[in-house]
PDB file of N, CA and C in Angstrom:
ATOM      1  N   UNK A   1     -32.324 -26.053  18.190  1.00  0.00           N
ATOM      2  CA  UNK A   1     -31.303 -25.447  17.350  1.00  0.00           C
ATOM      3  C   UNK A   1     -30.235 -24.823  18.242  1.00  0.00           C
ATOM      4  N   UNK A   2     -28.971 -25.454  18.057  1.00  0.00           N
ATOM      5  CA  UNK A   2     -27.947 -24.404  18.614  1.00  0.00           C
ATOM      6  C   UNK A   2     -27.403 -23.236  18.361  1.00  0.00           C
ATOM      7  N   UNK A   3     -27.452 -22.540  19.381  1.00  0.00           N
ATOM      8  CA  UNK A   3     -26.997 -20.875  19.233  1.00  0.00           C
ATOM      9  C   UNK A   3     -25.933 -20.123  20.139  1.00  0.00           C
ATOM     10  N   UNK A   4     -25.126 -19.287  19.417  1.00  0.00           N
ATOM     11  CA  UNK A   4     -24.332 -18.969  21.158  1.00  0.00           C
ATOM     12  C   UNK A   4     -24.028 -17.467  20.567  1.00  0.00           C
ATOM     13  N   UNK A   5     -24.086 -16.805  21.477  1.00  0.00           N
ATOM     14  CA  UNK A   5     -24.399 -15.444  21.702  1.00  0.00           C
ATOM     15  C   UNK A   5     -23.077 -14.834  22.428  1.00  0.00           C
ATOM     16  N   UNK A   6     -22.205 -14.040  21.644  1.00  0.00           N
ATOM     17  CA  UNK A   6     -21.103 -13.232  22.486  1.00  0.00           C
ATOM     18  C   UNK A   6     -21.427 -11.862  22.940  1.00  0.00           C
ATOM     19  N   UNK A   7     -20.942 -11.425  23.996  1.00  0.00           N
ATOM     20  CA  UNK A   7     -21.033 -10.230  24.496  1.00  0.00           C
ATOM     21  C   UNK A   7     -20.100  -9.726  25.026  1.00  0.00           C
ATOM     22  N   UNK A   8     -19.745  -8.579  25.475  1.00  0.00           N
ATOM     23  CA  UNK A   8     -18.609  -8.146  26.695  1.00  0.00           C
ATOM     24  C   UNK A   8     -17.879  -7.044  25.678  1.00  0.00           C
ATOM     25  N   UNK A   9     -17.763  -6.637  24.571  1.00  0.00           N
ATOM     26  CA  UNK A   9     -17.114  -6.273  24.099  1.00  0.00           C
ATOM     27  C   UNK A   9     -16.891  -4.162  24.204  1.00  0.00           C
ATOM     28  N   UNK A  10     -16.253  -3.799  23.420  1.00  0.00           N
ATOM     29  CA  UNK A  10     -16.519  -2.457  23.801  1.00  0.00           C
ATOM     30  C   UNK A  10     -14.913  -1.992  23.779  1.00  0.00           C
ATOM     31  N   UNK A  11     -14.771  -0.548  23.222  1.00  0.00           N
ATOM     32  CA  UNK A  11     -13.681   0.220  23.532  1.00  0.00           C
ATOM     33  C   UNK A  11     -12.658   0.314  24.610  1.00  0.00           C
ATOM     34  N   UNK A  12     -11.190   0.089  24.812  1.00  0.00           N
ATOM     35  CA  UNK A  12     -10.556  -0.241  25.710  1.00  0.00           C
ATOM     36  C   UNK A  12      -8.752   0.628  25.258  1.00  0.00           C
ATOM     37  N   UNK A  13      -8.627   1.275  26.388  1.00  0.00           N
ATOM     38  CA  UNK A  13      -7.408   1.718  25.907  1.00  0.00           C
ATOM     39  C   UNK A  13      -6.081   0.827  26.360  1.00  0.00           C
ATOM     40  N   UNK A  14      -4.821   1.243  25.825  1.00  0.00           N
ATOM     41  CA  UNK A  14      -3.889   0.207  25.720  1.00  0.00           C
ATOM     42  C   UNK A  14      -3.828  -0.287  26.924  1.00  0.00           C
ATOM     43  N   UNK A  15      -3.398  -1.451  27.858  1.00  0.00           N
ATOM     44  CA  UNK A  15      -3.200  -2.174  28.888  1.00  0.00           C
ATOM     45  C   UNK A  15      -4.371  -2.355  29.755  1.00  0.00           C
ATOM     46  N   UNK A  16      -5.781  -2.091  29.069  1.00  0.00           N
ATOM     47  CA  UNK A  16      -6.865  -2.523  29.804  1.00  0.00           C
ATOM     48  C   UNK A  16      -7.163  -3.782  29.672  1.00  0.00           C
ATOM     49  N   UNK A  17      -8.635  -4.133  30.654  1.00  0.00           N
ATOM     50  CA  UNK A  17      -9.090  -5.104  30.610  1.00  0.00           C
ATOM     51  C   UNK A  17     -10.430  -5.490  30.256  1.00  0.00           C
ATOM     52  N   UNK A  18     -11.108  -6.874  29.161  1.00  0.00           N
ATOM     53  CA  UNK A  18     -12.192  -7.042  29.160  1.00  0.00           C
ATOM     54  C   UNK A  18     -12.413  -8.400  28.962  1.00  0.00           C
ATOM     55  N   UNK A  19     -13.754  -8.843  29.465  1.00  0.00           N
ATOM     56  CA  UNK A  19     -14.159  -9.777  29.917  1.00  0.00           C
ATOM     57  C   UNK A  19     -15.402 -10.305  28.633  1.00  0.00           C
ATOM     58  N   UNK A  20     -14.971 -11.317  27.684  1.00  0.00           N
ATOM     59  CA  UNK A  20     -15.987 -11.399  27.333  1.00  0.00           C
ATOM     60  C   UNK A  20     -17.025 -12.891  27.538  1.00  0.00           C
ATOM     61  N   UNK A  21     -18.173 -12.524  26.939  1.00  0.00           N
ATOM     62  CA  UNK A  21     -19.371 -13.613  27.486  1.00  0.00           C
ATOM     63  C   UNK A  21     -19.860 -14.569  26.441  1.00  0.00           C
ATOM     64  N   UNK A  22     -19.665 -15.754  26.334  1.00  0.00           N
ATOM     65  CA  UNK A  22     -20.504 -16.736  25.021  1.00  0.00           C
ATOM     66  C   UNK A  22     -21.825 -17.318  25.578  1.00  0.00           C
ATOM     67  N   UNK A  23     -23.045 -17.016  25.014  1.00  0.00           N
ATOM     68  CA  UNK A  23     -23.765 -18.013  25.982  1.00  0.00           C
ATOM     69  C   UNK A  23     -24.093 -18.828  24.892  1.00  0.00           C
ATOM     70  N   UNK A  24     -24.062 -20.101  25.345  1.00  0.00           N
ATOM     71  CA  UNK A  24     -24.613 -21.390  23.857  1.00  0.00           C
ATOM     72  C   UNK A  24     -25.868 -21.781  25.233  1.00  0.00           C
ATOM     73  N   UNK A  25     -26.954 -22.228  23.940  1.00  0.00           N
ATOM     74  CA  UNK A  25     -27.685 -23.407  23.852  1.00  0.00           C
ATOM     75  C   UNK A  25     -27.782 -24.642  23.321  1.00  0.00           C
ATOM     76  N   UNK A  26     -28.572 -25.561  23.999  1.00  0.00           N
ATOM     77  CA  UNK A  26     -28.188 -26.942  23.471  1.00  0.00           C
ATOM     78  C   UNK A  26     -27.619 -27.681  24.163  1.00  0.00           C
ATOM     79  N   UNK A  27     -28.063 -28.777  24.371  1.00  0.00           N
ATOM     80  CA  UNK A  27     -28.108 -30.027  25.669  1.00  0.00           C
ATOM     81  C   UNK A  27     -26.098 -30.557  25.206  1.00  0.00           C
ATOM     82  N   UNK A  28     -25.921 -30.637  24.368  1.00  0.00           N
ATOM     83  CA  UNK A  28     -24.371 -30.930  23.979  1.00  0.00           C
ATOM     84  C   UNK A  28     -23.364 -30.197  24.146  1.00  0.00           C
ATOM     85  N   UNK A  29     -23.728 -28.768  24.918  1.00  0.00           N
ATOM     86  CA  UNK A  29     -22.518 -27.923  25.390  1.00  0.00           C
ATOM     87  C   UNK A  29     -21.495 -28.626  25.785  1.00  0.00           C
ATOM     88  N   UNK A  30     -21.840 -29.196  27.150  1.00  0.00           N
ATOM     89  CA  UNK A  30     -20.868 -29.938  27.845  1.00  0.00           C
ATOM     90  C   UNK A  30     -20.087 -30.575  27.317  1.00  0.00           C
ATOM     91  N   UNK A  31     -20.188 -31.589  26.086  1.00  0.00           N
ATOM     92  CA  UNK A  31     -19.389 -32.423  25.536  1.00  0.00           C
ATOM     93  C   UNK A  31     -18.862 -32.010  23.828  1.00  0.00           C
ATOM     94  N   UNK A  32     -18.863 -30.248  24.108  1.00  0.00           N
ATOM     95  CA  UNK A  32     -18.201 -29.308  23.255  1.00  0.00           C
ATOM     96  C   UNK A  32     -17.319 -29.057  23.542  1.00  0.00           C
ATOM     97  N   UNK A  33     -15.692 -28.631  22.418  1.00  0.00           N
ATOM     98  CA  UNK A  33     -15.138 -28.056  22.640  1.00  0.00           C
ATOM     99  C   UNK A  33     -15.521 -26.436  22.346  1.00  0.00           C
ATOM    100  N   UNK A  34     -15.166 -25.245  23.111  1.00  0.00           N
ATOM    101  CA  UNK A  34     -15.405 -24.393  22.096  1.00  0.00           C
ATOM    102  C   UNK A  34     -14.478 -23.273  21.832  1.00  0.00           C
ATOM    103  N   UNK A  35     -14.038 -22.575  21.258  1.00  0.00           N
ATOM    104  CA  UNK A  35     -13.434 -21.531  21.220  1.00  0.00           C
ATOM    105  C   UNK A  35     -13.546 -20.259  20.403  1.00  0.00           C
ATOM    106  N   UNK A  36     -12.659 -19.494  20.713  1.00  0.00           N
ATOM    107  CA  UNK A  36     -12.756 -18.041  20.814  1.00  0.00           C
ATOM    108  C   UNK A  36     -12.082 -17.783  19.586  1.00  0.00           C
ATOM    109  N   UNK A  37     -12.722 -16.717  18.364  1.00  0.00           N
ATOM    110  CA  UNK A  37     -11.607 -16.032  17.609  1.00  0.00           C
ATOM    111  C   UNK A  37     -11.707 -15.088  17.067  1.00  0.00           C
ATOM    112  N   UNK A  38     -11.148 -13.933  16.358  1.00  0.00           N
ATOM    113  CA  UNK A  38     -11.368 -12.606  16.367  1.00  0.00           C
ATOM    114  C   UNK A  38     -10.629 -12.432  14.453  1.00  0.00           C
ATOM    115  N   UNK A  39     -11.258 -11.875  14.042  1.00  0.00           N
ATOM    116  CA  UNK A  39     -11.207 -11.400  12.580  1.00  0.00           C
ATOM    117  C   UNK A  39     -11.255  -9.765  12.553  1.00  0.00           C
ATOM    118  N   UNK A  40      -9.766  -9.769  12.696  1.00  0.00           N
ATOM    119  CA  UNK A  40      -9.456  -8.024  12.127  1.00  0.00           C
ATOM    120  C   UNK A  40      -9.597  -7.381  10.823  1.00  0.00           C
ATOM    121  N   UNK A  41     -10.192  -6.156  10.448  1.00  0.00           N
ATOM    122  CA  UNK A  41     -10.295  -5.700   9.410  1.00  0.00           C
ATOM    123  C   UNK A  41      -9.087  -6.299   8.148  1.00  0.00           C
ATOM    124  N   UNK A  42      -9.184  -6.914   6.723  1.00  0.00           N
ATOM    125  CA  UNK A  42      -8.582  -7.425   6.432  1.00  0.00           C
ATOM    126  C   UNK A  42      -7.566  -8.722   6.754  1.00  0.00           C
ATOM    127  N   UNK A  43      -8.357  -8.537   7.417  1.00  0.00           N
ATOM    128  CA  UNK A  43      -7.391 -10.452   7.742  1.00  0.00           C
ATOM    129  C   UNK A  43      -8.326 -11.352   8.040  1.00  0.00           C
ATOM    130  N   UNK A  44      -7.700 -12.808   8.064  1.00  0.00           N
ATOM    131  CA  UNK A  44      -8.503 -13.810   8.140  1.00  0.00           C
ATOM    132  C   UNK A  44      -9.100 -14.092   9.548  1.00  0.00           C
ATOM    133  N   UNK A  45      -9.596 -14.499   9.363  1.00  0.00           N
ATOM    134  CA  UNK A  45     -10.117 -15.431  11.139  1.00  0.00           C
ATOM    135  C   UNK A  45      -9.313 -15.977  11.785  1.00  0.00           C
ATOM    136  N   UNK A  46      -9.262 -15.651  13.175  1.00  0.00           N
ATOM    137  CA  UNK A  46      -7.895 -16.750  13.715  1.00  0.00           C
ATOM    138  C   UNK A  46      -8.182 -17.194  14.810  1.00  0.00           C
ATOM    139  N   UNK A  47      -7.435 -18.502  14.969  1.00  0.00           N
ATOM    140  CA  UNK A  47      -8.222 -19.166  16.511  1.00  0.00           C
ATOM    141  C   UNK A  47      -7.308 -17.876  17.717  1.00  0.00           C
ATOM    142  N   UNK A  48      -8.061 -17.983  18.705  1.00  0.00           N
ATOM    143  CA  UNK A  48      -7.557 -16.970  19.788  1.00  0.00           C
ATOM    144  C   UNK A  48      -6.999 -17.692  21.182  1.00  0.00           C
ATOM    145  N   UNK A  49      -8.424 -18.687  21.080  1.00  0.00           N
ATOM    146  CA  UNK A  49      -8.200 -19.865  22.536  1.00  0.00           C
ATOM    147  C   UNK A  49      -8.979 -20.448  22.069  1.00  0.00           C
ATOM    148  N   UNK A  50      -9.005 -22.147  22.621  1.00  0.00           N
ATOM    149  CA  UNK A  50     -10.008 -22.970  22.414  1.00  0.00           C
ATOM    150  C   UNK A  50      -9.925 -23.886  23.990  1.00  0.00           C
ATOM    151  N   UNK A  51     -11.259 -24.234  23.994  1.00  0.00           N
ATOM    152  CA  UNK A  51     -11.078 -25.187  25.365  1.00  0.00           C
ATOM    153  C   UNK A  51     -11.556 -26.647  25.374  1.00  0.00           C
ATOM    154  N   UNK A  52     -11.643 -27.408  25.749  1.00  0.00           N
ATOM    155  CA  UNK A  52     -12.229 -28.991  25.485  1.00  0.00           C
ATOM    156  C   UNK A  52     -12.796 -29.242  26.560  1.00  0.00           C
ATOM    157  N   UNK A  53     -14.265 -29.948  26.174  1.00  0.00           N
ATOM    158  CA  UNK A  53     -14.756 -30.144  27.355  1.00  0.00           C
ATOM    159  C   UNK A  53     -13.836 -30.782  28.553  1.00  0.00           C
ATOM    160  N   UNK A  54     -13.079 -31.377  28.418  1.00  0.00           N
ATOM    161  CA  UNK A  54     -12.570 -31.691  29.578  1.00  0.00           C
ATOM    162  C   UNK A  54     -11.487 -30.553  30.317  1.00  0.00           C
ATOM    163  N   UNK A  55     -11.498 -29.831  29.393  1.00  0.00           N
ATOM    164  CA  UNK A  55     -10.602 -28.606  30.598  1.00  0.00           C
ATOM    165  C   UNK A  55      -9.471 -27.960  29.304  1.00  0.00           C
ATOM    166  N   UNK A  56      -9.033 -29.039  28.863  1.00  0.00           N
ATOM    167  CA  UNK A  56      -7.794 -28.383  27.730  1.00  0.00           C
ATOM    168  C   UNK A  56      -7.529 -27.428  26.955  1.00  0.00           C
ATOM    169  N   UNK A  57      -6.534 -26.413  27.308  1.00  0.00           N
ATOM    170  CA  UNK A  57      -6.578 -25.053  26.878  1.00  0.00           C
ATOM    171  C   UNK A  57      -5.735 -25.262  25.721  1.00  0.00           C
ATOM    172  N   UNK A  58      -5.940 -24.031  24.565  1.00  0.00           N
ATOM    173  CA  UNK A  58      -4.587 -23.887  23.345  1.00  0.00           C
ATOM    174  C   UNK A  58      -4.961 -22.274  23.389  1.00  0.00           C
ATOM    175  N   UNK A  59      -3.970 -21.666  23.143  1.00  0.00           N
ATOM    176  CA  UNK A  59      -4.176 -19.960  23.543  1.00  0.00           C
ATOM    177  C   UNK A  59      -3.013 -20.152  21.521  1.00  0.00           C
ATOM    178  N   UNK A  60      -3.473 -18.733  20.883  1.00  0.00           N
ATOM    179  CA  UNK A  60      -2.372 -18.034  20.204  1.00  0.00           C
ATOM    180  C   UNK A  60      -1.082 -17.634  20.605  1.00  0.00           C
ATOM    181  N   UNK A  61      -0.132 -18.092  19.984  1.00  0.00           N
ATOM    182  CA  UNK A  61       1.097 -17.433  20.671  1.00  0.00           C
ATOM    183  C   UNK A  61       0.526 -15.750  20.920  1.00  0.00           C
ATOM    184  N   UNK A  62       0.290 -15.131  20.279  1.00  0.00           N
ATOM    185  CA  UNK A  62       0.464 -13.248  20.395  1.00  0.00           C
ATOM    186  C   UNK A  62      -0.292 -13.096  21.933  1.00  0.00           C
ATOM    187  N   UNK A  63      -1.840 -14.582  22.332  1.00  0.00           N
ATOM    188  CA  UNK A  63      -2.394 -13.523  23.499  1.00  0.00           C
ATOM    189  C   UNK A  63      -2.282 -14.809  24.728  1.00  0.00           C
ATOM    190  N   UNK A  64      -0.932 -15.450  24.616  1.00  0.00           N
ATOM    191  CA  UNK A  64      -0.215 -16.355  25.825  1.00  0.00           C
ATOM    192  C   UNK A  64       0.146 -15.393  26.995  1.00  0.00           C
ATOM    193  N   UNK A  65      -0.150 -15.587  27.860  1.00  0.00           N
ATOM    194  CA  UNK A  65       0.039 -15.096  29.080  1.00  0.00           C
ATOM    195  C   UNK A  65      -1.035 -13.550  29.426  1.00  0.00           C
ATOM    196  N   UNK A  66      -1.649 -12.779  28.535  1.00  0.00           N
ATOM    197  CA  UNK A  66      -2.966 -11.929  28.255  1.00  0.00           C
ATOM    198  C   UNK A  66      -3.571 -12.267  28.619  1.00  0.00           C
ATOM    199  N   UNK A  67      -4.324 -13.528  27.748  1.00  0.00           N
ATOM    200  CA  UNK A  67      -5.567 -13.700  27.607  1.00  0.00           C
ATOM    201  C   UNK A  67      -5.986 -15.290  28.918  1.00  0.00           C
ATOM    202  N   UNK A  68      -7.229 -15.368  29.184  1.00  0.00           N
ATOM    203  CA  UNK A  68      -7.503 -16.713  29.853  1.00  0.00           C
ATOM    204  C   UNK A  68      -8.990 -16.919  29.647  1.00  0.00           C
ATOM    205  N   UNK A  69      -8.954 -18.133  28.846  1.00  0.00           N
ATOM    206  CA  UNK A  69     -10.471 -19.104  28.478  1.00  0.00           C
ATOM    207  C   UNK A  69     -11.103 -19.808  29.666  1.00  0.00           C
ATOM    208  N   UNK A  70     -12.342 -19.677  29.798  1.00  0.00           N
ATOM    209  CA  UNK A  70     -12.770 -20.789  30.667  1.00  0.00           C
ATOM    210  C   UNK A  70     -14.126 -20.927  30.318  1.00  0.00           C
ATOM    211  N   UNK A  71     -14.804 -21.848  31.312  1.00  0.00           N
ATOM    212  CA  UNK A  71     -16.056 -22.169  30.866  1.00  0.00           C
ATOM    213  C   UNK A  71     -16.944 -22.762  31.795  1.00  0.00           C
ATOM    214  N   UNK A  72     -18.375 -22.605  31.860  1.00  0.00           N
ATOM    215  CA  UNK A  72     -18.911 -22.842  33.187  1.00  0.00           C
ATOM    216  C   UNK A  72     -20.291 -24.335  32.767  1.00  0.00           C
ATOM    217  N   UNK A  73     -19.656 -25.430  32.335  1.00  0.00           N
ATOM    218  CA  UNK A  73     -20.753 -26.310  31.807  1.00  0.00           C
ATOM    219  C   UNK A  73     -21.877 -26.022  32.090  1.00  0.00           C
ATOM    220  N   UNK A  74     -22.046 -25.825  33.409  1.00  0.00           N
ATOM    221  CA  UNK A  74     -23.417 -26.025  34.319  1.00  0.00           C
ATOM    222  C   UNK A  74     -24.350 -24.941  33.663  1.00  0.00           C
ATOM    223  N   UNK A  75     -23.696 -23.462  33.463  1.00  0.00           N
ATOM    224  CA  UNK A  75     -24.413 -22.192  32.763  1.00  0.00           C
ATOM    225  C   UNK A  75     -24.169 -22.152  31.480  1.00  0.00           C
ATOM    226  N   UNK A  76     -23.708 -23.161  31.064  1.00  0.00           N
ATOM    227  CA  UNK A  76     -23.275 -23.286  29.239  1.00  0.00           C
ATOM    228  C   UNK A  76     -22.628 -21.649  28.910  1.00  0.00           C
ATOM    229  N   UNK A  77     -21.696 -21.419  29.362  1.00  0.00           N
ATOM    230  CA  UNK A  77     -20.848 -20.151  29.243  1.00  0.00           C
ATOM    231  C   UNK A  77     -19.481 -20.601  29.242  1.00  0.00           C
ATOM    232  N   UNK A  78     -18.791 -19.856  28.026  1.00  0.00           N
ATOM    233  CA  UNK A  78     -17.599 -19.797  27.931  1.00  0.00           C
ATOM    234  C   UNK A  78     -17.179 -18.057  27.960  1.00  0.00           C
ATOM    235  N   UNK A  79     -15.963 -17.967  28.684  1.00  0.00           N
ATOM    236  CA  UNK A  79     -15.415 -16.498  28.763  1.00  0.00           C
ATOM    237  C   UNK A  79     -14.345 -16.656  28.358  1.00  0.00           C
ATOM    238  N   UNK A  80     -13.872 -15.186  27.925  1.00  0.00           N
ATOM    239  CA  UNK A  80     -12.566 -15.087  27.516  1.00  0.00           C
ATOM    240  C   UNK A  80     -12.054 -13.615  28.222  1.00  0.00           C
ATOM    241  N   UNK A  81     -11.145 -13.736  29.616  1.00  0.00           N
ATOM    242  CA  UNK A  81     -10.830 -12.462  29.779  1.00  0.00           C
ATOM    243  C   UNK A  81      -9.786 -12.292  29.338  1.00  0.00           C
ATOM    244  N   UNK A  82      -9.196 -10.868  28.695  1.00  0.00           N
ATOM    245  CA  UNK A  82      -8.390 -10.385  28.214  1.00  0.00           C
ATOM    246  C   UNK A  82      -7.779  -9.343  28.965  1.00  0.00           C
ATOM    247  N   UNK A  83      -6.752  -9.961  29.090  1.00  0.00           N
ATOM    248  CA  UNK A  83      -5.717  -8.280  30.260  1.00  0.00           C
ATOM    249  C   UNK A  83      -4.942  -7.807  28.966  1.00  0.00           C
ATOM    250  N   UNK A  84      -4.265  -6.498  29.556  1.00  0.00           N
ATOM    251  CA  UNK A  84      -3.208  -5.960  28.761  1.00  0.00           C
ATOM    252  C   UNK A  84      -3.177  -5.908  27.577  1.00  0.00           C
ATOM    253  N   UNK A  85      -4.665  -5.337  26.919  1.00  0.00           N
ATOM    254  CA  UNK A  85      -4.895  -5.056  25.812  1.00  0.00           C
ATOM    255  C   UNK A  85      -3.844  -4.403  24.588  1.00  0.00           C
ATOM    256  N   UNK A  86      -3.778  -4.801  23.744  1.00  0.00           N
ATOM    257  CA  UNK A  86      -3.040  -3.721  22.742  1.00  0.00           C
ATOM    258  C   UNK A  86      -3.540  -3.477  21.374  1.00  0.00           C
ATOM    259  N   UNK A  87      -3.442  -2.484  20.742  1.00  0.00           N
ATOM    260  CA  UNK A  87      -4.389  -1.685  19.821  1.00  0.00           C
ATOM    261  C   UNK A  87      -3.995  -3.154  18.849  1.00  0.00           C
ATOM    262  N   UNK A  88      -3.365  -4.091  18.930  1.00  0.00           N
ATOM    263  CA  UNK A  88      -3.386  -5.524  17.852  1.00  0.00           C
ATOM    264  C   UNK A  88      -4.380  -6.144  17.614  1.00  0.00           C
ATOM    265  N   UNK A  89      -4.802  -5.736  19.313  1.00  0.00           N
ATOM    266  CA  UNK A  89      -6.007  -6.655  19.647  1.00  0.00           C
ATOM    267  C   UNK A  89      -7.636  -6.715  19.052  1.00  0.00           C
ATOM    268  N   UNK A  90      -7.372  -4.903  18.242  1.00  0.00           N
ATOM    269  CA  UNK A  90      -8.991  -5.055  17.844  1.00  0.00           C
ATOM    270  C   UNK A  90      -9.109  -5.359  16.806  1.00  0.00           C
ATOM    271  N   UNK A  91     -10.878  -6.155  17.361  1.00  0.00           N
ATOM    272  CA  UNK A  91     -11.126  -7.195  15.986  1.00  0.00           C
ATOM    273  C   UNK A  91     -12.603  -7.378  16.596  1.00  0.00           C
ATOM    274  N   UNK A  92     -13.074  -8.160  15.493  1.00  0.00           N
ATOM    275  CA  UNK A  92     -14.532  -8.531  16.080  1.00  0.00           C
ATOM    276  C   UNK A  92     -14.453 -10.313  16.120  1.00  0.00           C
ATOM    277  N   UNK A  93     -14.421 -10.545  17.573  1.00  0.00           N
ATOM    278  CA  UNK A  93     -14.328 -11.577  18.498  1.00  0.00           C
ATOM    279  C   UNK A  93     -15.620 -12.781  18.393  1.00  0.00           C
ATOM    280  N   UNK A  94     -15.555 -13.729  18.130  1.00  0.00           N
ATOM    281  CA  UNK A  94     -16.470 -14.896  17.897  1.00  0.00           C
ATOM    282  C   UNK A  94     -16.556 -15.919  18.463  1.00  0.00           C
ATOM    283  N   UNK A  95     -17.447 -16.173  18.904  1.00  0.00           N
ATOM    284  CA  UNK A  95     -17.457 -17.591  19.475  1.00  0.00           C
ATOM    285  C   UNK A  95     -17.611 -18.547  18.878  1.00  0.00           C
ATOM    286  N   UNK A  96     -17.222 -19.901  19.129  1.00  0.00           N
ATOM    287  CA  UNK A  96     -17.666 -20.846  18.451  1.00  0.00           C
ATOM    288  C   UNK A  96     -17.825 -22.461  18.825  1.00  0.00           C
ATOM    289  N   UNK A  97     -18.788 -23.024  18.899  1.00  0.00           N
ATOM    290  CA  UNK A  97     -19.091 -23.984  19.424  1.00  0.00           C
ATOM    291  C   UNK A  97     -19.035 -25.215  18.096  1.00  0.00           C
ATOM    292  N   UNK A  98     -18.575 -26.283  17.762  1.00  0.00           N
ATOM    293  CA  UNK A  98     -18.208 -27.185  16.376  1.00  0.00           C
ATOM    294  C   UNK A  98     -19.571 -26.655  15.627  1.00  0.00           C
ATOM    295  N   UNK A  99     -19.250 -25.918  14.612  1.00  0.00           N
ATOM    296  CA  UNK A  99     -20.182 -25.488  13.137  1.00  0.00           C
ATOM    297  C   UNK A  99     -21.097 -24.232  13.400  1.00  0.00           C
ATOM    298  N   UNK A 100     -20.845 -23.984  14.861  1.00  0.00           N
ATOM    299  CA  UNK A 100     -21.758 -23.511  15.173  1.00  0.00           C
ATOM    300  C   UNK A 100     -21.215 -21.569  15.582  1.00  0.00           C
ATOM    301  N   UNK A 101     -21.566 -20.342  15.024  1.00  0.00           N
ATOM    302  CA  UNK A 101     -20.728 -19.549  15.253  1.00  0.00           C
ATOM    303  C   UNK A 101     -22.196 -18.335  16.038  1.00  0.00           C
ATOM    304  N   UNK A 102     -21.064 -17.477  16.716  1.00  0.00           N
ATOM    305  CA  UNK A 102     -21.920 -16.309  17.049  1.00  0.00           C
ATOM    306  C   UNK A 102     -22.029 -15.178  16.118  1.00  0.00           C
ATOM    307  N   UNK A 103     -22.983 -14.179  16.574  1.00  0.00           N
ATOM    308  CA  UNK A 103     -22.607 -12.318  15.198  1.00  0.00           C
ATOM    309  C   UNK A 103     -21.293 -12.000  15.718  1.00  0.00           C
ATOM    310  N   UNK A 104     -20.453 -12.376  16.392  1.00  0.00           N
ATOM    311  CA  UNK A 104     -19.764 -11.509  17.070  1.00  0.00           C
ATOM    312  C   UNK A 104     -19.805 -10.243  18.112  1.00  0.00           C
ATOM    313  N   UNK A 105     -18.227 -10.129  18.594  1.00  0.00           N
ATOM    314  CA  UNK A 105     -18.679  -8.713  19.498  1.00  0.00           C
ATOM    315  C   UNK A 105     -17.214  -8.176  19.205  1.00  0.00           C
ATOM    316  N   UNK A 106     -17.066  -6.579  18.751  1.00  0.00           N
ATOM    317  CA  UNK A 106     -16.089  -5.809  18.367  1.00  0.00           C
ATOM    318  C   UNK A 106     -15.598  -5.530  19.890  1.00  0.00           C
ATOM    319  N   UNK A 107     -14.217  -5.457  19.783  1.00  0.00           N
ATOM    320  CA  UNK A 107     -12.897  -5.488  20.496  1.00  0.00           C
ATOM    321  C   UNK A 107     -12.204  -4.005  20.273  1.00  0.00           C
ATOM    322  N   UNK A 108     -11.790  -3.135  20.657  1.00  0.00           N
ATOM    323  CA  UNK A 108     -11.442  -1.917  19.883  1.00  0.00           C
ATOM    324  C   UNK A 108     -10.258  -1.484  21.204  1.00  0.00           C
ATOM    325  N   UNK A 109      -8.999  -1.064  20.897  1.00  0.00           N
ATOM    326  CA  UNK A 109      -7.995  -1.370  21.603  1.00  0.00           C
ATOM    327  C   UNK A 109      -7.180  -0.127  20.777  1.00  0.00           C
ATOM    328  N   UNK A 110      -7.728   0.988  22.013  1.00  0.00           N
ATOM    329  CA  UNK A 110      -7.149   2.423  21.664  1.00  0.00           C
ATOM    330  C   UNK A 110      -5.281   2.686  22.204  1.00  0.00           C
ATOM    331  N   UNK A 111      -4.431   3.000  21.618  1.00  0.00           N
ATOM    332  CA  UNK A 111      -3.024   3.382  22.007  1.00  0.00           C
ATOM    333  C   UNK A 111      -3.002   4.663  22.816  1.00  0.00           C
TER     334      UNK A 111
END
C-alpha cells in the first residue's frame, strides 16, 4: 500500500526559512510525479510545486523564486524548501504522490 508522510513543518516568522520532508512508499516512486500543496483556512487546495520523475518543475506563480522542489528517487523523498516566508504562506502543506495524499504538516508564517 502506498503512503507518504510530510514533515518539517512548524511556526516561522516573516522572511524565514523551512524545509519540508515527504517520505512515500512503494516500488513506483521513481516513475511518480509528485507534488506539493497547501490548503489555507477557507480556501481551496492549491498546487504549490510539482515535479516529474524526470526532473520537471511547475512552481505557483505567488512561491516562484521562494520556494524549491526536489526529490531524492533513491530515498523516495521529495522536499520542498521554502525561503522568505510570508504570513500568506500559512496553510497546512500536503504531499502528494498520483491519488495518493499525506495528513499534512501546518505552515504558520508569523508578521
Amino acid at each position: 500500500q502506498v503512503q507518504v508522510v510530510e514533515s518539517g513543518g512548524g511556526l516561522v516568522q516573516a522572511g524565514g526559512s523551512l524545509r519540508l520532508s515527504c517520505a512515500a512508499s512503494g516500488s513506483i516512486f521513481s516513475l511518480s510525479s509528485m507534488g506539493w500543496y497547501r490548503q489555507a483556512p477557507g480556501k481551496q487546495r492549491e498546487l504549490v510545486a510539482a515535479i516529474t520523475r524526470g526532473g520537471s518543475i511547475n512552481y505557483a506563480d505567488s512561491v516562484k523564486g521562494r520556494f524549491t522542489i526536489s526529490r531524492d528517487n533513491a530515498k523516495n523523498m521529495v522536499y520542498l524548501q521554502m525561503n522568505s516566508l510570508r504570513p500568506e504562506d500559512t496553510a497546512v502543506y500536503y504531499c502528494e504522490q498520483p491519488g495518493v495524499w499525506g495528513q499534512g504538516t501546518q505552515v504558520a508564517g508569523s508578521s
